[in-house]
Protein backbone atom coordinates (compact mmCIF):
# COMPACT_ATOMS: atom_id res chain seq x y z
CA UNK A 1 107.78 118.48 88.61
CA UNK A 2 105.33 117.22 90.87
CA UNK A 3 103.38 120.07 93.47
CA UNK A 4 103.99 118.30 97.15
CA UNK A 5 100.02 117.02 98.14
CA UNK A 6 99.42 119.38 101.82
CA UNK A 7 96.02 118.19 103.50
CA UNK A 8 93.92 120.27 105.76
CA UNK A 9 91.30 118.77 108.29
CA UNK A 10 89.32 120.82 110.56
CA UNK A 11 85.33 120.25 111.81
CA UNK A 12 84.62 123.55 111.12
CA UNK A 13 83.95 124.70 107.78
CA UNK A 14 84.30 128.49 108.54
CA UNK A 15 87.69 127.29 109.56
CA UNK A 16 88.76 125.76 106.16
CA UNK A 17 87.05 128.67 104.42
CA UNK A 18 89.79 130.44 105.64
CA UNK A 19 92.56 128.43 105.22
CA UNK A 20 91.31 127.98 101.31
CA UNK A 21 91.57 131.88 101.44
CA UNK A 22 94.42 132.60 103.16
CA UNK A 23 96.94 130.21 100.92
CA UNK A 24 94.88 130.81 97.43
CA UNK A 25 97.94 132.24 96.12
CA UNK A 26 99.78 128.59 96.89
CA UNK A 27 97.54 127.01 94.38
CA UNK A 28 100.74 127.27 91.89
CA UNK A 29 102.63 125.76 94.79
CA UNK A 30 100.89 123.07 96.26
CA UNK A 31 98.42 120.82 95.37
CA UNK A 32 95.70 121.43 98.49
CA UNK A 33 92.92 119.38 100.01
CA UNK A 34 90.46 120.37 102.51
CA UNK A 35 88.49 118.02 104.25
CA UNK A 36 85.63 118.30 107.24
CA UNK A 37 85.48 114.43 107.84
CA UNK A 38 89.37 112.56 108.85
CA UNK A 39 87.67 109.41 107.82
CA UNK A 40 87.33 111.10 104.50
CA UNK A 41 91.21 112.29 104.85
CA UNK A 42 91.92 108.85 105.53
CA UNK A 43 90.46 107.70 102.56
CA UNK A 44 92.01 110.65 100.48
CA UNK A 45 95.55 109.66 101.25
CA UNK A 46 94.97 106.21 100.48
CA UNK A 47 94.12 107.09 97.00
CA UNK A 48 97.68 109.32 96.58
CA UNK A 49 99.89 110.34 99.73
CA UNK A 50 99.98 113.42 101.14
CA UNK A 51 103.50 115.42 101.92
CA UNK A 52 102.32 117.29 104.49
CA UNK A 53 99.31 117.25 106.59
CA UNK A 54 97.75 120.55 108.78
CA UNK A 55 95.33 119.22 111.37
CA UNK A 56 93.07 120.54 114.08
CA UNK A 57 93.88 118.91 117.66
CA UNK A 58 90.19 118.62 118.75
CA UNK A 59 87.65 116.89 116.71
CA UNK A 60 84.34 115.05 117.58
CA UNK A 61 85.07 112.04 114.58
CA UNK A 62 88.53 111.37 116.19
CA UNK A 63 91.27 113.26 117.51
CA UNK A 64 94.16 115.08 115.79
CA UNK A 65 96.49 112.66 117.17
CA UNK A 66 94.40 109.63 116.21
CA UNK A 67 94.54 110.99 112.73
CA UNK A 68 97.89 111.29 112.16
CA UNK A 69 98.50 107.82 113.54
CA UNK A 70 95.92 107.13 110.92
CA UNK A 71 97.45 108.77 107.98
CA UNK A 72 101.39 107.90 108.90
CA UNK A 73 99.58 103.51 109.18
CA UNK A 74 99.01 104.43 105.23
CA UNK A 75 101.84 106.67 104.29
CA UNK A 76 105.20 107.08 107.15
CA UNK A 77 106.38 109.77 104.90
CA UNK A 78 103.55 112.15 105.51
CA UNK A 79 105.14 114.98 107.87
CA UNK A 80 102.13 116.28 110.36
CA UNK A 81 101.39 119.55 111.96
CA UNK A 82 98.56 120.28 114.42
CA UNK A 83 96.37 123.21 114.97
CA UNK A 84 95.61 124.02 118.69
CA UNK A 85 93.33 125.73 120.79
CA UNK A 86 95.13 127.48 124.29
CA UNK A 87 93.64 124.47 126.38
CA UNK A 88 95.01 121.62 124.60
CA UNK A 89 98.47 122.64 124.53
CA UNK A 90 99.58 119.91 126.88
CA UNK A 91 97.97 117.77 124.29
CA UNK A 92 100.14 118.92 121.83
CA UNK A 93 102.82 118.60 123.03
CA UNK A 94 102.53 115.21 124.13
CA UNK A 95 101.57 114.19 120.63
CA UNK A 96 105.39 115.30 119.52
CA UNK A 97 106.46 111.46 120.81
CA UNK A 98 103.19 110.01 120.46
CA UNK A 99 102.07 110.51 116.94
CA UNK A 100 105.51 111.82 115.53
CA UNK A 101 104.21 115.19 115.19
CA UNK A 102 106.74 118.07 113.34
CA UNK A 103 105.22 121.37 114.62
CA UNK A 104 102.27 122.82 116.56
CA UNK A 105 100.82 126.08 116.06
CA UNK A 106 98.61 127.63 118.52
CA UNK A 107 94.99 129.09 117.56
CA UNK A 108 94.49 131.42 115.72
CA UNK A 109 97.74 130.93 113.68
CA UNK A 110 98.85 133.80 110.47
CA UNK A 111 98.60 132.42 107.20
CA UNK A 112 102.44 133.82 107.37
CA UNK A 113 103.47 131.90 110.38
CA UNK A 114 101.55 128.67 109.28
CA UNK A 115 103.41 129.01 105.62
CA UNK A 116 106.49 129.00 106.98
CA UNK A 117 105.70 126.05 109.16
CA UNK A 118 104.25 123.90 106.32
CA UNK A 119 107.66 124.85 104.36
CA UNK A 120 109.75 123.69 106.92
CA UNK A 121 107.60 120.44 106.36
CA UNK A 122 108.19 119.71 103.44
CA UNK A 123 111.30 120.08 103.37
CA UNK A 124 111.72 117.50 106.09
CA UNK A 125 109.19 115.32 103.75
CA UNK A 126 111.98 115.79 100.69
CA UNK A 127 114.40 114.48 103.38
CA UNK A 128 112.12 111.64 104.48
CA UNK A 129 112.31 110.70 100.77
CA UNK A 130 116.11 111.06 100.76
CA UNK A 131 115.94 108.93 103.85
CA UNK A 132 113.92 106.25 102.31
CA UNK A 133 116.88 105.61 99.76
CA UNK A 134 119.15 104.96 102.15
CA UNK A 135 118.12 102.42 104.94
CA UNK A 136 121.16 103.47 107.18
CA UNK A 137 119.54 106.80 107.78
CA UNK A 138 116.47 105.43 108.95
CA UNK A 139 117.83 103.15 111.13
CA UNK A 140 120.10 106.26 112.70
CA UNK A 141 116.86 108.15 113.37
CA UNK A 142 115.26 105.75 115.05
CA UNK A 143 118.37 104.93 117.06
CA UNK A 144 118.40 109.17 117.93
CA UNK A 145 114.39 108.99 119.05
CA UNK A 146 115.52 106.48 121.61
CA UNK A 147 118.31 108.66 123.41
CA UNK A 148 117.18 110.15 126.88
CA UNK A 149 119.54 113.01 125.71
CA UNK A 150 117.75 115.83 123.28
CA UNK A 151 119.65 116.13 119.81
CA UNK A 152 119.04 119.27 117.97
CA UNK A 153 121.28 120.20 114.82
CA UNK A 154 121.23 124.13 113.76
CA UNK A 155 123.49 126.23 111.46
CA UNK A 156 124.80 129.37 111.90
CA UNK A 157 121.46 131.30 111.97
CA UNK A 158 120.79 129.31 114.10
CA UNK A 159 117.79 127.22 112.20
CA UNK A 160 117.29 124.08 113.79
CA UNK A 161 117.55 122.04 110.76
CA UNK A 162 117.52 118.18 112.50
CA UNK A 163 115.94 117.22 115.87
CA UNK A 164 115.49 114.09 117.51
CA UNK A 165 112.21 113.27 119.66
CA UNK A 166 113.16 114.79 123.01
CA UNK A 167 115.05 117.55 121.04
CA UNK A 168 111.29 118.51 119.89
CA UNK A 169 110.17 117.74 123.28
CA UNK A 170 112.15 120.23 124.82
CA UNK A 171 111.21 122.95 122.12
CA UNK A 172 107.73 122.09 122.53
CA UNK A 173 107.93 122.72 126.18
CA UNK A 174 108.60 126.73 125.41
CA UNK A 175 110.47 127.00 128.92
CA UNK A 176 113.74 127.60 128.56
CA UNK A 177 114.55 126.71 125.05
CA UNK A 178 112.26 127.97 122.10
CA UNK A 179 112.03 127.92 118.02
CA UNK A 180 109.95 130.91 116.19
CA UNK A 181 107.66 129.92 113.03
CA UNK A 182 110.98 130.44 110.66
CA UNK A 183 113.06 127.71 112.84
CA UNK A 184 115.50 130.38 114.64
CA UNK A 185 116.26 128.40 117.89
CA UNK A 186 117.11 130.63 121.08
CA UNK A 187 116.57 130.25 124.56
CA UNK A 188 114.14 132.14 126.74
CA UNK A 189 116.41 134.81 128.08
CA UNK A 190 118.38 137.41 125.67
CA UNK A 191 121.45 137.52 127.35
CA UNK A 192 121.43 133.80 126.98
CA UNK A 193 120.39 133.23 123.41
CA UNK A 194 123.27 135.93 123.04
CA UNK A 195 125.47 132.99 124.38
CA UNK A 196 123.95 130.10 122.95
CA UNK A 197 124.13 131.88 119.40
CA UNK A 198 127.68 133.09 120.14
CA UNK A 199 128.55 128.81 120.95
CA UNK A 200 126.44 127.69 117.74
CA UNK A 201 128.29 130.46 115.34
CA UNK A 202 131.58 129.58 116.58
CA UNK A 203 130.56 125.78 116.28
CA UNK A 204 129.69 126.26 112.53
CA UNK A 205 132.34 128.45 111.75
CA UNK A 206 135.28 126.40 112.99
CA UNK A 207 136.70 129.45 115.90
CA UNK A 208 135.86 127.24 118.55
CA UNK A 209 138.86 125.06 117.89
CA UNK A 210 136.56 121.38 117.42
CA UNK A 211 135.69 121.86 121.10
CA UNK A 212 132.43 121.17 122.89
CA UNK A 213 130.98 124.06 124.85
CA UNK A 214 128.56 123.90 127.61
CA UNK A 215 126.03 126.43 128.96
CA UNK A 216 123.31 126.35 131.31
CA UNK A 217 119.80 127.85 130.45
CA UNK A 218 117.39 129.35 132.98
CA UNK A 219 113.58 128.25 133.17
CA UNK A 220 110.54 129.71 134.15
CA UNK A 221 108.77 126.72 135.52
CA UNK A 222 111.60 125.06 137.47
CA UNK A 223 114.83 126.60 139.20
CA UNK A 224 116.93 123.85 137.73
CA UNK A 225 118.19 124.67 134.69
CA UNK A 226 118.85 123.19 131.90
CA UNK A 227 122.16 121.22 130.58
CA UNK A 228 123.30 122.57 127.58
CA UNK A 229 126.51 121.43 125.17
CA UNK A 230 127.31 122.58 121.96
CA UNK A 231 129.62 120.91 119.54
CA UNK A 232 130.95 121.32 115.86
CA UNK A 233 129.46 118.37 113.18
CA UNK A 234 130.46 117.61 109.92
CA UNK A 235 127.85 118.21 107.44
CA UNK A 236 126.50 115.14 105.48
CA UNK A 237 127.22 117.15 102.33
CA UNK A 238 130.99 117.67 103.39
CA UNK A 239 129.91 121.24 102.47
CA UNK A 240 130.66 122.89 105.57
CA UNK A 241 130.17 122.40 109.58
CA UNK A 242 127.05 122.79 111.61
CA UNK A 243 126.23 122.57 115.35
CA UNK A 244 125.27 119.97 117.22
CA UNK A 245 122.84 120.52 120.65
CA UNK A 246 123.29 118.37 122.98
CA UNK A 247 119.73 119.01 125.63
CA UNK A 248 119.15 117.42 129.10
CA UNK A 249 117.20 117.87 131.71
CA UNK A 250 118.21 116.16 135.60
CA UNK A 251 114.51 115.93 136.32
CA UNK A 252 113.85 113.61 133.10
CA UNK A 253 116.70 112.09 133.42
CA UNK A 254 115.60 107.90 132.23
CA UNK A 255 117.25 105.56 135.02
CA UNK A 256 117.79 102.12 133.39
CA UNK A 257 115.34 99.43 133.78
CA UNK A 258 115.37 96.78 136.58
CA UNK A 259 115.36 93.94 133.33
CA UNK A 260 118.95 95.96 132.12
CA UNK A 261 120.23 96.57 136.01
CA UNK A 262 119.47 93.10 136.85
CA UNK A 263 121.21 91.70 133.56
CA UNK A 264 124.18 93.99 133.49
CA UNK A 265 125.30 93.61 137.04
CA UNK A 266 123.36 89.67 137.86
CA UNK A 267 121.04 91.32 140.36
CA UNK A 268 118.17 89.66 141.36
CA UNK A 269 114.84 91.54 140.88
CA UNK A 270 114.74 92.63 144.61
CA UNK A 271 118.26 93.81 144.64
CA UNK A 272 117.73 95.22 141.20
CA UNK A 273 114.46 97.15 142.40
CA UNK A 274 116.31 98.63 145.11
CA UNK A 275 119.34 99.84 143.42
CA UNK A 276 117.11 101.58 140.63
CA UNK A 277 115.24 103.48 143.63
CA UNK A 278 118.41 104.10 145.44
CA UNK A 279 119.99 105.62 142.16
CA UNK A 280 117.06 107.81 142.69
CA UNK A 281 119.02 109.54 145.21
CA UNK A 282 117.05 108.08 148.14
CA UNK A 283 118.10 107.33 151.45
CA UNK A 284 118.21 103.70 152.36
CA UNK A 285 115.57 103.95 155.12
CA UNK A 286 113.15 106.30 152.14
CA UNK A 287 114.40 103.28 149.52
CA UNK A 288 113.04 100.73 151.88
CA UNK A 289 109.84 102.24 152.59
CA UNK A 290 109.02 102.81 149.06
CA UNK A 291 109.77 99.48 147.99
CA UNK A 292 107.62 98.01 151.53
CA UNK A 293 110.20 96.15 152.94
CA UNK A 294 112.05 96.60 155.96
CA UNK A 295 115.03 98.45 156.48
CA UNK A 296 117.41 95.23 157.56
CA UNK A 297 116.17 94.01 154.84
CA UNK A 298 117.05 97.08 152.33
CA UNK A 299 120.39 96.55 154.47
CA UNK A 300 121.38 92.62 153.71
CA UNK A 301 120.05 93.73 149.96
CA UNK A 302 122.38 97.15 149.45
CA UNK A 303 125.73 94.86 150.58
CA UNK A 304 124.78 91.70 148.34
CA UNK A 305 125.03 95.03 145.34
CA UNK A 306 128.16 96.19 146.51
CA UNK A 307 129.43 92.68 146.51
CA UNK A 308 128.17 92.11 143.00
CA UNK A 309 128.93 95.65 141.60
CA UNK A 310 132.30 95.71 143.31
CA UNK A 311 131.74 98.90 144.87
CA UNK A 312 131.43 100.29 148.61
CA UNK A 313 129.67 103.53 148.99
CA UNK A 314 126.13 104.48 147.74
CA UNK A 315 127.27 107.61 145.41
CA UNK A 316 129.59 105.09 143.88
CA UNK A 317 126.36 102.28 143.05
CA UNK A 318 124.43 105.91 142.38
CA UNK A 319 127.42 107.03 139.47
CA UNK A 320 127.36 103.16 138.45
CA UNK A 321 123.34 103.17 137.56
CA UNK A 322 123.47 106.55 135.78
CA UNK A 323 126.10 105.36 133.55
CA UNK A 324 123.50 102.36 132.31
CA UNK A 325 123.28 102.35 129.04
CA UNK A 326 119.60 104.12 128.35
CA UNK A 327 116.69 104.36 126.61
CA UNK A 328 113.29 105.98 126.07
CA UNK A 329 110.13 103.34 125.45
CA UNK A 330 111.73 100.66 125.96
CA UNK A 331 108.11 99.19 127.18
CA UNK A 332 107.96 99.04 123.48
CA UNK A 333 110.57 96.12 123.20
CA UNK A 334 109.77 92.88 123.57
CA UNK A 335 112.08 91.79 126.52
CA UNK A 336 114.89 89.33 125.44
CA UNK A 337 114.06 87.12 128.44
CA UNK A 338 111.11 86.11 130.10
CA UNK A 339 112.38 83.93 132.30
CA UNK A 340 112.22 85.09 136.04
CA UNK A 341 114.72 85.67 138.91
CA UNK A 342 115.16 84.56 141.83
CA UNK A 343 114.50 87.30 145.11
């Protein structure tokens, strides 16, 4: 059989000295290139694929994220993982959505802890490759990264085993919810990864009688708390059950867009820009000075969307815009309409 291809790019030579050092005894394993230049690692997975690829975040030819754009352009299969210093952790973690990244491992990462990681990778790479035989699949994990809701998928351990791009984001984050080097998910607080473990166990094992279970989970940097549910799943295999996360967050909630608002209820853009801002949780007079109208104006605009939505209070128009269908980068879509509303 084939050894998996795992790529290494850092500036620093002394750096990936190391890393040749520290997974010598993967040479049986893995078939392992090191490279200073990611112009050069560029080039290198044009001539075969890589399976996995291990990159530094900060580097004077082009950035780690910029890279992995670069390598996934040649080869989508190639699952990334970045090496980060302390200060570019924000960096990091915003390269999760940006540049698709699997896992990010502070500096100076184990040769243990990094392992593990790069396991974990390929495996996901074997099920890219599963993936790639069956359109449907790919076209159901694209459909997943688009959900304002987080998605992660552990077993009874609980390993997170699946999750979807704001399932990662939340992980990433560290506060409230976390995953170790091996993939154990728990949440911040023992007596609450007690809980959440206690929900995921039953989940898998089938003692929770199919039913969904929800939790909240305490964070460091916020007092609100996180929205937890967990939920049986069928496997894929039909083997057995696993546990489905369901993750979200009020203060990321996504509100719709004033395109969908204006479409789903025939809004005009005014009346659409004011409901969006009102589902905000605003008061009329805040709505109206955000938008820079006037508040008789915010007024004659609020009862022309009660008329049109067929409702009569503000909570109600509030419930009514949350319940828009949803989802993330939809800047990313060309619009189905360009043609523009009345005010």
């Amino acid at each position: 059989m084939k050894k998996p291809r795992v790529l290494f790019v850092d500036d620093e030579p002394h750096v990936l000295d190391a890393l040749q050092r520290a997974f010598r005894s993967r040479i049986s394993q893995w078939e392992m290139v090191f490279k200073v230049s990611p112009s050069e690692a560029v080039a290198e997975q044009r001539r075969s694929a890589f399976d996995v690829a291990v990159v530094d975040m900060r580097m004077p030819e082009m950035t780690g994220v910029e890279l992995i754009k670069a390598l996934t352009a040649v080869s989508p299969d190639t699952v990334s993982i970045v090496l980060t210093g302390a200060t570019d952790i924000e960096s990091a973690i915003a390269a999760i959505n940006e540049a698709n990244v699997f896992r990010f491992y502070a500096k100076p990462s184990t040769s243990e802890v990094l392992a593990a990681g790069i396991t974990q990778a390929l495996l996901q790479s074997r099920s890219h490759d599963a993936a790639a035989a069956q359109p449907q699949a790919n076209l159901g994990l694209a459909a997943l990264n688009r959900l304002p809701t987080g998605i992660i998928v552990a077993n009874a351990v609980p390993s997170v085993l699946f999750m979807n791009s704001r399932g990662a984001e939340y992980l990433a984050d560290n506060d409230g919810l976390t995953m170790g080097h091996n993939g154990v998910f728990r949440a911040s607080r023992p007596q609450e990864t007690q809980e959440l473990h206690r929900l995921i166990k039953a989940a898998v094992d089938g003692t929770d009688d199919g039913l969904a279970h929800a939790l909240s989970i305490s964070r460091d940097n916020t007092d609100r708390p996180l929205s937890v549910v967990v939920a049986p799943l069928p496997a894929e295999t039909g083997s057995g059950r696993v546990a489905v996360i369901l993750v979200s967050d009020l203060e990321r909630q996504s509100l719709p867009t004033q395109d969908t608002i204006a479409k789903l209820f025939d809004l005009t853009d005014a009346e659409a820009r004011l409901a969006l801002v009102l589902g905000e949780g605003l008061r009329i007079e805040d709505a109206a000075e955000r938008l820079g109208i006037t508040v008789n104006s915010a007024r004659t605009y609020l009862k022309r969307i009660f008329s049109k939505t067929d409702v009569t209070r503000q909570a109600e128009l509030v419930r009514l815009i949350m319940a828009a269908p949803t989802l993330l980068d939809l800047g990313a879509v060309r619009r189905e309409s360009s043609r523009p509303r009345p005010s």
